[in-house]
Structures are given as structure tokens and as C-alpha cells.
C-alpha atoms as a PDB file:
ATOM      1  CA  UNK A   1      -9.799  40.122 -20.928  1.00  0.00           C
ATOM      2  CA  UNK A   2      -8.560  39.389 -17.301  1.00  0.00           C
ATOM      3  CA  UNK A   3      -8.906  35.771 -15.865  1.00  0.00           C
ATOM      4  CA  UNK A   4     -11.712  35.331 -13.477  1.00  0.00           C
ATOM      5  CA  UNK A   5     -10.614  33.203 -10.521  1.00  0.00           C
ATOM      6  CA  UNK A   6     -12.796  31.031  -8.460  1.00  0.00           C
ATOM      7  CA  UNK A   7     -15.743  32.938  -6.134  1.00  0.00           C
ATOM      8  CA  UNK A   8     -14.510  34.639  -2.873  1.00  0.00           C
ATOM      9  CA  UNK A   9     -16.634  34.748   0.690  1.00  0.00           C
ATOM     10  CA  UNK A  10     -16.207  36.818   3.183  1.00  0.00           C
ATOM     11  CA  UNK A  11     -14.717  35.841   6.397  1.00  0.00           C
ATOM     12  CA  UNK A  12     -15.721  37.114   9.616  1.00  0.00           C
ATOM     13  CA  UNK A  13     -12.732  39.204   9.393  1.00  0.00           C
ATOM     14  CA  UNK A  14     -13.464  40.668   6.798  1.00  0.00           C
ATOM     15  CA  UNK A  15     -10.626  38.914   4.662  1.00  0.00           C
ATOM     16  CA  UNK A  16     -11.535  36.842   1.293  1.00  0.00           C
ATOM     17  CA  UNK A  17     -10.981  33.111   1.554  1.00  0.00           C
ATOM     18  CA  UNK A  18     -11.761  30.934  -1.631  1.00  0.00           C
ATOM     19  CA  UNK A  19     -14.733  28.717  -2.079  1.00  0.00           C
ATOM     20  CA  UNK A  20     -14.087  25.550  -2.513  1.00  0.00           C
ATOM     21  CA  UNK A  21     -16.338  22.776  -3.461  1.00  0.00           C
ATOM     22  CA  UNK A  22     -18.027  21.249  -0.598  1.00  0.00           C
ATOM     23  CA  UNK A  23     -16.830  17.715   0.877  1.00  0.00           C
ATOM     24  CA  UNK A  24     -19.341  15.060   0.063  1.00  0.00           C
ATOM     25  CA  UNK A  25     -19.184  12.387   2.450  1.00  0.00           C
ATOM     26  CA  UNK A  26     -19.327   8.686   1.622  1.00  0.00           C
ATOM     27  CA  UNK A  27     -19.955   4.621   2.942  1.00  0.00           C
ATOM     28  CA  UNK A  28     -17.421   4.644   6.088  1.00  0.00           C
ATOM     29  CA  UNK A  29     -14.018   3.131   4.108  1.00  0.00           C
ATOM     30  CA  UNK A  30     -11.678   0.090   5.650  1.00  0.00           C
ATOM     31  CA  UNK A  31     -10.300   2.801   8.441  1.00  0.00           C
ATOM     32  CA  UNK A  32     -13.832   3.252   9.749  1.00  0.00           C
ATOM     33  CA  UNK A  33     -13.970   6.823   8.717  1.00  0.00           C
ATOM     34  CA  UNK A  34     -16.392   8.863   6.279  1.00  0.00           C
ATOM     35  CA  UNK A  35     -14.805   8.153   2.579  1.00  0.00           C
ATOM     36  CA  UNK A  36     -15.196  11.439   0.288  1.00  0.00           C
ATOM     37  CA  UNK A  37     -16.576  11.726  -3.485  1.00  0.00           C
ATOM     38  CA  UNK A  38     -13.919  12.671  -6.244  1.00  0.00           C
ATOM     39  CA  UNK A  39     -13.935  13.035  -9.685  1.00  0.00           C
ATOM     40  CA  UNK A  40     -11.935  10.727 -12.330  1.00  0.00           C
ATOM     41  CA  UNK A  41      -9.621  13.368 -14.361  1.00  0.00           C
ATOM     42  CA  UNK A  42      -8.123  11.387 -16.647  1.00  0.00           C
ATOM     43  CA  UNK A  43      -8.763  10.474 -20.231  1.00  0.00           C
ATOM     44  CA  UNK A  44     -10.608   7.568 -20.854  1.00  0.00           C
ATOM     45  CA  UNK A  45     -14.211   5.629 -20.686  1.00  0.00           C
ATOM     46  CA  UNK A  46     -14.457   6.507 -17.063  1.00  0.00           C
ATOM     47  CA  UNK A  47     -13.986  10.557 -17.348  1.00  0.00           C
ATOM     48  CA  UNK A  48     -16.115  12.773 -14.625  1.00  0.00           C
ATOM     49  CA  UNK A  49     -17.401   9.396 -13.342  1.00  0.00           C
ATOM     50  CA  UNK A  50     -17.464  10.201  -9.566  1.00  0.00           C
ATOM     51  CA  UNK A  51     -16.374   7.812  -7.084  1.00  0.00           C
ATOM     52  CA  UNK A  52     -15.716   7.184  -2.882  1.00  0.00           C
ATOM     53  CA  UNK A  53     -12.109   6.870  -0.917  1.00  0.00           C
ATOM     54  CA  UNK A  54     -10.428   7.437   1.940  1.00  0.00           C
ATOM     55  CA  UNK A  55     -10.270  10.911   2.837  1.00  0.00           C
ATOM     56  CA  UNK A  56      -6.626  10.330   4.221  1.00  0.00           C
ATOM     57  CA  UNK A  57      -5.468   8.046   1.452  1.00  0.00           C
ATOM     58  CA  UNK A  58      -4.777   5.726   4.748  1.00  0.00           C
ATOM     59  CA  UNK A  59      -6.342   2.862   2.989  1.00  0.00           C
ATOM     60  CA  UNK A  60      -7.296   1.304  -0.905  1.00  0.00           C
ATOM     61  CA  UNK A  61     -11.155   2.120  -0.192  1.00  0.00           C
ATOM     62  CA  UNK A  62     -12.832   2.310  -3.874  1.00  0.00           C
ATOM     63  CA  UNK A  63     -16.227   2.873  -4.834  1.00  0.00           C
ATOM     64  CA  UNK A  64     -18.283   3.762  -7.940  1.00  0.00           C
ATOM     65  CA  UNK A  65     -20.907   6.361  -6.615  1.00  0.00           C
ATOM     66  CA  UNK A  66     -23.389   5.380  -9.144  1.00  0.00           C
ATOM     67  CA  UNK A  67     -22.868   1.642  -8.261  1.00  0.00           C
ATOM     68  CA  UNK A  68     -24.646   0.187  -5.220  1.00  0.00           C
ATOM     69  CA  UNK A  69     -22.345   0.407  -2.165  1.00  0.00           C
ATOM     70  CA  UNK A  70     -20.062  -3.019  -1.578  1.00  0.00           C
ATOM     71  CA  UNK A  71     -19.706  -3.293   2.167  1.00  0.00           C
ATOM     72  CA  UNK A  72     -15.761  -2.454   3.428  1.00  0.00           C
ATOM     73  CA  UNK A  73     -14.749  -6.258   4.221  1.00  0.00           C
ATOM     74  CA  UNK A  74     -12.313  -6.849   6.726  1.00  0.00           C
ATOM     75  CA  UNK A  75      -9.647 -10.149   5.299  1.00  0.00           C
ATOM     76  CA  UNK A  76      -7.310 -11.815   7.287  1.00  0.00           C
ATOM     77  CA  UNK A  77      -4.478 -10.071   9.597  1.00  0.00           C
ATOM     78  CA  UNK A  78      -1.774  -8.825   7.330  1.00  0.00           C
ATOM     79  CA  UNK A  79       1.899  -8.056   8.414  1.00  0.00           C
ATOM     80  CA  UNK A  80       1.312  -5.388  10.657  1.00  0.00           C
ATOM     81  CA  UNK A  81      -1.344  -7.744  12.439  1.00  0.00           C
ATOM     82  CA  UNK A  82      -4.290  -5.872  11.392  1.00  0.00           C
ATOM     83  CA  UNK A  83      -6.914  -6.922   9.352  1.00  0.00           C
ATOM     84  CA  UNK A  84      -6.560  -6.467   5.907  1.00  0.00           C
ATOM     85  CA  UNK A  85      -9.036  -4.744   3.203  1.00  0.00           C
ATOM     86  CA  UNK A  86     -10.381  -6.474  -0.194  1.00  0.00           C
ATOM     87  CA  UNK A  87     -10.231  -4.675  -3.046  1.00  0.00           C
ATOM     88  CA  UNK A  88     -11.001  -6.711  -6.882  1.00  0.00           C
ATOM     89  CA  UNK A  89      -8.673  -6.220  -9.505  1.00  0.00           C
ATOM     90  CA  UNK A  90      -9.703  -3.413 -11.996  1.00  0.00           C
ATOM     91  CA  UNK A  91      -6.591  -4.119 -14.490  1.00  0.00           C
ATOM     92  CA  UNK A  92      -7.570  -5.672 -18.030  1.00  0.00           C
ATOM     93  CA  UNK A  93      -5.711  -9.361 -17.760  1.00  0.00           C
ATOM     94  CA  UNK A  94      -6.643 -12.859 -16.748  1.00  0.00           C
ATOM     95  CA  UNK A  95      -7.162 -11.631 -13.319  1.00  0.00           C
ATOM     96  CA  UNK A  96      -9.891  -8.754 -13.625  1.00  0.00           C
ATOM     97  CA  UNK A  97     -12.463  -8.610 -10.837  1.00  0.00           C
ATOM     98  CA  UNK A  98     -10.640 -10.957  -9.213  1.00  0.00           C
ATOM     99  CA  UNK A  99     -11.068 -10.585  -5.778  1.00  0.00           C
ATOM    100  CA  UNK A 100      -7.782  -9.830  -3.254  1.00  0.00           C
ATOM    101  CA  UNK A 101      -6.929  -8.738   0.253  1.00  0.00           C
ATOM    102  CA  UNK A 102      -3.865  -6.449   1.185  1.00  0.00           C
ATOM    103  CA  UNK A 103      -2.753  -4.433   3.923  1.00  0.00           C
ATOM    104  CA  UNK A 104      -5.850  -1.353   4.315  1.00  0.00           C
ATOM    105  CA  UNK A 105      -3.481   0.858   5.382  1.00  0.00           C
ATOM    106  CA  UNK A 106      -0.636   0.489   2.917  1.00  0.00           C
ATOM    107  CA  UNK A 107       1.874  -0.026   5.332  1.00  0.00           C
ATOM    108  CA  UNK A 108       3.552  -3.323   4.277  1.00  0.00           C
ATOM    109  CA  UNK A 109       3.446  -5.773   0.824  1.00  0.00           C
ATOM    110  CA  UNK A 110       0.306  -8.367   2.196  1.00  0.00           C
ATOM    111  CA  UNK A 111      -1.314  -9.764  -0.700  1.00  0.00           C
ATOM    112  CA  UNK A 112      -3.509 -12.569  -0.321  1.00  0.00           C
ATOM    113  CA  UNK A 113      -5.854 -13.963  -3.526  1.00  0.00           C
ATOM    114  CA  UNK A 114      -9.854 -14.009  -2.284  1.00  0.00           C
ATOM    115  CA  UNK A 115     -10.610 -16.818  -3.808  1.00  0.00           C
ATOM    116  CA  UNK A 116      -7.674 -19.074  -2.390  1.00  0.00           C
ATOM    117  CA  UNK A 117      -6.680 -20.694   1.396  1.00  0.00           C
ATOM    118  CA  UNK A 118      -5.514 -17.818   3.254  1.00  0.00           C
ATOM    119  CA  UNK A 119      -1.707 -18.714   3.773  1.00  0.00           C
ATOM    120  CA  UNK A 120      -0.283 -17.976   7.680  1.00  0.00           C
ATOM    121  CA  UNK A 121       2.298 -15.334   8.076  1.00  0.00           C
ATOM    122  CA  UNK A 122       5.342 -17.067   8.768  1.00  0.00           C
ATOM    123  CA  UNK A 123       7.565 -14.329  11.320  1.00  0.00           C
ATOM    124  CA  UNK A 124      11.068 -14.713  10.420  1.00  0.00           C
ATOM    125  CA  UNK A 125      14.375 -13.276  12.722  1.00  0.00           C
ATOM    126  CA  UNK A 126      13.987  -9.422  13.623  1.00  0.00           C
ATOM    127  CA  UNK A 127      16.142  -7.191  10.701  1.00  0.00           C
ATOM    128  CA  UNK A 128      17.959  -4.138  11.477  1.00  0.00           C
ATOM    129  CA  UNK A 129      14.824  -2.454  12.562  1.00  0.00           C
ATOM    130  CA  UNK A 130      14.176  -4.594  15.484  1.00  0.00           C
ATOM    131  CA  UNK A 131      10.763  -6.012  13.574  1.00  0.00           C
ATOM    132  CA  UNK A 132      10.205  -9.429  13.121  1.00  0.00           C
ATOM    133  CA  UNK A 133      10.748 -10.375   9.001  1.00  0.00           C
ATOM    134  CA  UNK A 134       8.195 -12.335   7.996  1.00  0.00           C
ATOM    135  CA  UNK A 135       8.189 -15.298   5.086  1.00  0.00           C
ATOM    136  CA  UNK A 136       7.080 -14.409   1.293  1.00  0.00           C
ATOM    137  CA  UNK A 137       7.034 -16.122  -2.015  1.00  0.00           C
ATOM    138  CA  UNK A 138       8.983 -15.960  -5.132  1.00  0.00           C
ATOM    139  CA  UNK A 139       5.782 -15.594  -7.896  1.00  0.00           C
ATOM    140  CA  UNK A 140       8.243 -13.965 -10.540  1.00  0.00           C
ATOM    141  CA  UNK A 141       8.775 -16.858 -13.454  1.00  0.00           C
ATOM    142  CA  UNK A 142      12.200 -18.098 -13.076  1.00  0.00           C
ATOM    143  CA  UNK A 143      14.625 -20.471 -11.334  1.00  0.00           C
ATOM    144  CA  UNK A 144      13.850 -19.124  -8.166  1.00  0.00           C
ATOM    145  CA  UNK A 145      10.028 -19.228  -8.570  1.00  0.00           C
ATOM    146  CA  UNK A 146       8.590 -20.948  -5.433  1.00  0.00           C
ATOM    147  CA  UNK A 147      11.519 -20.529  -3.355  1.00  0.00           C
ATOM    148  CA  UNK A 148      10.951 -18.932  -0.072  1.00  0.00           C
ATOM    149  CA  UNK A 149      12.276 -15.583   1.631  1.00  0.00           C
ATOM    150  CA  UNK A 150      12.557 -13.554   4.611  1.00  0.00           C
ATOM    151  CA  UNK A 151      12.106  -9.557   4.388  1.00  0.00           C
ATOM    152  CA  UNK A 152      10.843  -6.644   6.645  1.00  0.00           C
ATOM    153  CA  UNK A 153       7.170  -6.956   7.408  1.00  0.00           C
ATOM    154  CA  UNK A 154       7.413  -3.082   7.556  1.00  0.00           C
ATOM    155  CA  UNK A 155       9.205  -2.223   4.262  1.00  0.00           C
ATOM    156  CA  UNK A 156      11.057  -0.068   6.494  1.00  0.00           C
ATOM    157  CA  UNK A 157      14.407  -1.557   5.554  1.00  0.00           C
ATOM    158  CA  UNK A 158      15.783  -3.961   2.711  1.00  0.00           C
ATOM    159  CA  UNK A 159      17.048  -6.950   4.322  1.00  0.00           C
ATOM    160  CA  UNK A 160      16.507 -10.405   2.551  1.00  0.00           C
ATOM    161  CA  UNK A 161      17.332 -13.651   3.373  1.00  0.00           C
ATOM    162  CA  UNK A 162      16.617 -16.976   1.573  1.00  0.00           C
ATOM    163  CA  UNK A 163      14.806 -19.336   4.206  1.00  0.00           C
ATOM    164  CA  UNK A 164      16.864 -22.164   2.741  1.00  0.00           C
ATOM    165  CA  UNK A 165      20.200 -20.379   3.279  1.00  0.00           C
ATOM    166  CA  UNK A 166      22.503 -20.008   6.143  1.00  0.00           C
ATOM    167  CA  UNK A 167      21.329 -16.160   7.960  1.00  0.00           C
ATOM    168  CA  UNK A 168      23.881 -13.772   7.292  1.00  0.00           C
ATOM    169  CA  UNK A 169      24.725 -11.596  10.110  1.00  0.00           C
ATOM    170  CA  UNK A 170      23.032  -8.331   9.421  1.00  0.00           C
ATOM    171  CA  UNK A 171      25.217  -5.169  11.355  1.00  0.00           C
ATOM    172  CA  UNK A 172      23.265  -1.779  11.712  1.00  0.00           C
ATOM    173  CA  UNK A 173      25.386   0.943  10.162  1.00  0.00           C
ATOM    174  CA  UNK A 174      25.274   4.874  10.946  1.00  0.00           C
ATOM    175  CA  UNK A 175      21.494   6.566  10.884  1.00  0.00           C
ATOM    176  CA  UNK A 176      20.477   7.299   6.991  1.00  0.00           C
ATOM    177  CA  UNK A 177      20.725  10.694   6.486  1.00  0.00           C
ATOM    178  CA  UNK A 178      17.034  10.525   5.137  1.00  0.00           C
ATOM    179  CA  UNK A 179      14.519   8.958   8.082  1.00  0.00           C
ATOM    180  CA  UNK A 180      17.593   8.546  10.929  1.00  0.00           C
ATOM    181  CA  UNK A 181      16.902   4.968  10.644  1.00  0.00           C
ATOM    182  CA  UNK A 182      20.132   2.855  11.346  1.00  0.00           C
ATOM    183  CA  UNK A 183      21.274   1.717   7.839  1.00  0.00           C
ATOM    184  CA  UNK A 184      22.626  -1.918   7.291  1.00  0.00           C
ATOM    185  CA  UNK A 185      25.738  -3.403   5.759  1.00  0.00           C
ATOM    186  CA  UNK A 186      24.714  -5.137   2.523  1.00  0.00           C
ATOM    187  CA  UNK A 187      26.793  -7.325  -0.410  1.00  0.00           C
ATOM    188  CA  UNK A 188      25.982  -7.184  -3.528  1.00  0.00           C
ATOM    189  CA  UNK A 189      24.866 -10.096  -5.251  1.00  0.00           C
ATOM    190  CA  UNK A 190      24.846  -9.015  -8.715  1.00  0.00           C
ATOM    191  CA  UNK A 191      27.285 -10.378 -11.230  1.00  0.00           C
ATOM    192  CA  UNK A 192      30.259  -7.810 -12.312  1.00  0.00           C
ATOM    193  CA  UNK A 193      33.352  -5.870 -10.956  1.00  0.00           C
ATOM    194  CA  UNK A 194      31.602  -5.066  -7.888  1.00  0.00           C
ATOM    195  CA  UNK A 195      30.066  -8.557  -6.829  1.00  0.00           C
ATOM    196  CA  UNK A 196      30.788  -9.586  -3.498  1.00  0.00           C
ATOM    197  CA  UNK A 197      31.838  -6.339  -2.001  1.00  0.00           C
END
């Protein structure tokens, strides 16, 4: 038998468009637009559960539409100096529904525990993108755990510098061929034939 494909309207040209589903509007997300209903997919406990998010993926808005509404709170100014989203975490682990802030918009690596002293952004010496670096954390187990960094607040380029170590002089290179941003001379670090160069 031939495969029936989704209903067709007519246009006021005459023309057939496809029907699609219509957009159900949500609680206003961390952007301070409308969030939209979807529909989990995936296998597991929480298949064709429907739920609220950003309608331009913009920012980590989440919300259960059979759950009562949890307001969009506004956290403390992340990297890019605007105020940051909470979120809880949903991951099974000593941490679940633990609350957090990070950046709303996704834009750079704020993360921030709920439940702690917010920690000031330390702004470190502009990197190759002409952005202040700002100061992070090693959290990773290890000998360097603790120690102190600086790295682009934007993610825009790699740069890193220990806060404890002399600055190396970072040199902007020809565009990338990618995003035309100016690329940076680098050394590598890692042991083996190519360390140091």
C-alpha cells in the first residue's frame, strides 16, 4: 500500500504546505521569551512526558509540564556579565537536585553551586581575542587540584595560563580558516617527541 504522509492545507495560493503541529507556548524561560512544549523521544521512564524550553535553545530553561511551574531565577553575573540561570542537577550521583547557576545563554563555562558563597569573577589579562580571561579552578582530582588558571571568558579561543606562573607572551597568528578569528601560537605541554615545540 502507498505511505500516507502527514495532512496538507491549502495555501492562499493554492499550493499545499504541510501541517504541522501547533506551537504550544510556555512560562517565559531565562531569556524572557515564551518557552515551547516538546515531547521526550527517548527510551526510558520519562517517554512522551512533555516538557517547556527555550524556543531558541538560547538558554538551559527546563520544565516538567505536568509539574507546577518553578519561577526562571536570575543567579549571579556570569562571564559575559549577565545574570546567570539556575537549573538543579537531573543526573543520578551524589549531586542530584542539587541546585546550580551557569551562564543562561550558553555562551561561556560559569558554574556556580546554589547552595555555596557565590565566588567573584576574577578578570585576568585580555587573550588573543582582545577579551579579558577571567580566573577558574582546577576541580579535576589530581596534583593540580585547587590550583588556579586564567582562560577566555568567551570560549572563543584556547589560551591558558597558570595564575601562579610567569604570563607567556601570547602572539596572534593568521585568521583560522574556520570563524576568521586570529589564531594563536601555542607549545605543547604534553610529554613526548613533540614537547616543547
Amino acid at each position: 500500500p502507498a505511505m500516507q504522509g502527514p495532512p496538507l492545507e491549502q495555501t492562499q495560493g493554492g499550493q499545499p504546505s504541510m501541517q504541522g503541529p501547533p506551537i504550544v507556548e510556555g512560562p517565559a524561560c531565562q531569556c524572557g521569551t515564551p518557552s515551547h512544549q516538546l515531547l521526550v523521544r527517548k527510551e526510558g521512564p520519562n517517554m512522551g512526558r512533555h516538557f517547556f524550553a527555550c524556543q531558541t535553545r538560547a538558554c538551559r530553561y527546563f520544565q516538567w509540564t505536568d509539574e507546577d511551574p518553578q519561577p526562571a531565577t536570575q543567579g549571579p553575573p556570569c562571564l559575559c556579565e549577565l545574570p546567570s540561570g539556575q537549573a538543579t542537577v537531573s543526573k543520578q550521583g551524589p549531586n542530584k537536585d542539587r541546585p546550580f547557576f551557569s551562564c543562561a545563554r550558553r555562551t561561556c563555562e560559569y558554574f556556580q553551586w546554589g547552595d555555596e558563597e557565590v565566588k567573584p569573577v576574577v578578570r585576568g589579562p585580555p587573550c588573543v581575542c582582545s577579551v579579558a580571561t577571567v580566573q577558574q579552578e582546577v576541580q579535576k582530582d589530581g596534583p593540580n587540584k585547587g590550583r588556579t588558571f586564567f582562560r577566555c571568558a568567551k570560549k572563543v579561543c584556547n589560551i591558558f595560563q597558570w595564575t601562579d606562573e610567569a604570563p607567556r607572551k601570547e602572539e596572534a597568528g593568521p585568521p583560522c580558516g574556520f570563524c576568521q578569528a586570529p589564531t594563536s601560537t601555542r607549545i605543547t605541554q604534553k610529554d613526548g617527541p613533540s614537547k616543547g615545540r
